[in-house]
C-alpha atoms as a PDB file:
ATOM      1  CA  UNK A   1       0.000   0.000   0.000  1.00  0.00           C
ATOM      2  CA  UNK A   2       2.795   2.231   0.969  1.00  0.00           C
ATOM      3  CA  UNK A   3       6.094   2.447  -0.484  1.00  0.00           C
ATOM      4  CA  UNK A   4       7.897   1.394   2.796  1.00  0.00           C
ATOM      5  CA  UNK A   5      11.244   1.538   0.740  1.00  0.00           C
ATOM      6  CA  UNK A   6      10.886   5.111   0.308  1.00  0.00           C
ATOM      7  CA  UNK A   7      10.077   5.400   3.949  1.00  0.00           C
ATOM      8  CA  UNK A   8      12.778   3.779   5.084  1.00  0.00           C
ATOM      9  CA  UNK A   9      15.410   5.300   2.720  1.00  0.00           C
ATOM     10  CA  UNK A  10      13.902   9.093   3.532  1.00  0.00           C
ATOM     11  CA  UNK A  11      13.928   8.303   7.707  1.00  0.00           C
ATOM     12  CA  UNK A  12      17.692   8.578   8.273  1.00  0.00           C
ATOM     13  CA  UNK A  13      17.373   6.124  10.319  1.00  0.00           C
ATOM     14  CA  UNK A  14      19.686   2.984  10.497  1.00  0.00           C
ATOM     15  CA  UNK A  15      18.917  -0.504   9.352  1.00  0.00           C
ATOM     16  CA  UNK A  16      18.534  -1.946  13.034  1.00  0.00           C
ATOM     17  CA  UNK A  17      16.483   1.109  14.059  1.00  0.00           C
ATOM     18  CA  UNK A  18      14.013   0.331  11.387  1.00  0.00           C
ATOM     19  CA  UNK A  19      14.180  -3.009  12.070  1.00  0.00           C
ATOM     20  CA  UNK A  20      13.525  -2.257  15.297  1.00  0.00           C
ATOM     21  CA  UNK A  21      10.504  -0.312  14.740  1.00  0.00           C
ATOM     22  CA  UNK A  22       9.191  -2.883  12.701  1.00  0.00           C
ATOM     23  CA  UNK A  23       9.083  -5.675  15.557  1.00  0.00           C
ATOM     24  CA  UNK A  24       7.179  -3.138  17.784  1.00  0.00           C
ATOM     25  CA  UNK A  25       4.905  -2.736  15.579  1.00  0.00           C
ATOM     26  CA  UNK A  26       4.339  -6.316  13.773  1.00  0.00           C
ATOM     27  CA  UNK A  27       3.558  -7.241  17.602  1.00  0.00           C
ATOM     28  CA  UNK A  28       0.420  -5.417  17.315  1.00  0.00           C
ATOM     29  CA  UNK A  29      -0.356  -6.149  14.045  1.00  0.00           C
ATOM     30  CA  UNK A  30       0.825  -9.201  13.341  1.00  0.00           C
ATOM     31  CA  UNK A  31      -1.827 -10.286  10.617  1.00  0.00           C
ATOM     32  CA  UNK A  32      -2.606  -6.582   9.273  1.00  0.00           C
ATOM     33  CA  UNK A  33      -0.588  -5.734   6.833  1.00  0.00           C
ATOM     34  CA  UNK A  34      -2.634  -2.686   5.697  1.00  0.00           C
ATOM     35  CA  UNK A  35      -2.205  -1.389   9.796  1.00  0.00           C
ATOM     36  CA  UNK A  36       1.091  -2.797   9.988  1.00  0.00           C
ATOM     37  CA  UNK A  37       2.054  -0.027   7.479  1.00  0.00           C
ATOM     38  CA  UNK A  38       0.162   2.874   8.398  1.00  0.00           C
ATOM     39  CA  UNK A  39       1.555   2.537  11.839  1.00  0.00           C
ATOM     40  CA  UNK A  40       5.242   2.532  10.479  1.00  0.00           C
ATOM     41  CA  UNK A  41       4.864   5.398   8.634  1.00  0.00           C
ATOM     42  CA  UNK A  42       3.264   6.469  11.555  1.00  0.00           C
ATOM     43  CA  UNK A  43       6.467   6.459  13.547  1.00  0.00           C
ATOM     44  CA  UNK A  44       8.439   7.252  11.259  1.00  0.00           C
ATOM     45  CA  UNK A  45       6.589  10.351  10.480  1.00  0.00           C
ATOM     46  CA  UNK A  46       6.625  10.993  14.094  1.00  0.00           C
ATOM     47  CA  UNK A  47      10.224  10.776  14.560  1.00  0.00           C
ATOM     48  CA  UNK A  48      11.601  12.916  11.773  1.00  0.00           C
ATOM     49  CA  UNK A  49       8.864  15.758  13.010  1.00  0.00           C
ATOM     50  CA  UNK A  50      10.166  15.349  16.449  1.00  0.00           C
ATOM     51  CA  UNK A  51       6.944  14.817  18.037  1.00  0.00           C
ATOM     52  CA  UNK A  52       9.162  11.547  19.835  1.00  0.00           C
ATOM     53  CA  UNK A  53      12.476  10.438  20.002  1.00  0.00           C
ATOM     54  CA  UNK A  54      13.600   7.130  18.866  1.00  0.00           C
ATOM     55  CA  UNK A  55      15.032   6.371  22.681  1.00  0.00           C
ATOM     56  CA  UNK A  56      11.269   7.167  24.072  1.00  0.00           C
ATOM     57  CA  UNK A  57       9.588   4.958  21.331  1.00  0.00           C
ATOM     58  CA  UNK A  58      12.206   1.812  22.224  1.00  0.00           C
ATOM     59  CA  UNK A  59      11.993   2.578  25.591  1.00  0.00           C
ATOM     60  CA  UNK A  60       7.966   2.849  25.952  1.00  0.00           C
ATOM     61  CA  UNK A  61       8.017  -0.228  24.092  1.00  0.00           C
ATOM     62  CA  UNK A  62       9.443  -2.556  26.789  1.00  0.00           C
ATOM     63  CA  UNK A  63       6.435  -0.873  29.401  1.00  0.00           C
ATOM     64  CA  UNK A  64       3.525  -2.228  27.500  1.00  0.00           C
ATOM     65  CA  UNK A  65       2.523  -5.450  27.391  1.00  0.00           C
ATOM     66  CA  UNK A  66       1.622  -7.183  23.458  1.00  0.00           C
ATOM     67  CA  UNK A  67      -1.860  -6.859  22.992  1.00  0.00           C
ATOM     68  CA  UNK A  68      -1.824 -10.756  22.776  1.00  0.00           C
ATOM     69  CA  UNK A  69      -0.273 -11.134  25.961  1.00  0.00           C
ATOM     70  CA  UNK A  70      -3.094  -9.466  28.174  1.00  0.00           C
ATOM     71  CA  UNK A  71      -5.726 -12.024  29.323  1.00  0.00           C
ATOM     72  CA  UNK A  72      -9.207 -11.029  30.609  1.00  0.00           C
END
């Protein structure tokens, strides 16, 4: 849907900060492709506006649990 490539190229970001980004995110989407990539671009979007820092997003994402990991 996106042209992650682009994304990825344009972000400044290194390989294993992308990659990085990615496995946050696939955790919450894991099946959603289509959501998968809106919330990348997302981040990414985020980052290079400086709405968050890439230290805040990989530290936030050790504080919340997977979505499939919380029981009722």
């Amino acid at each position: 849907m996106f042209d992650l490539e682009k994304i990825k190229k344009d972000s400044d970001l290194t390989v294993k900060q992308l990659r990085h980004i990615e496995e946050i995110i696939k955790q919450d989407y894991p099946y959603d492709e289509m959501m998968f990539e809106l919330h990348f671009l997302r981040v990414i979007k985020a980052i290079k506006k400086g709405w968050i820092t890439i230290e805040y997003l990989f530290a936030e994402s050790h504080s919340y649990p997977s979505k499939k990991l919380v029981t009722a």
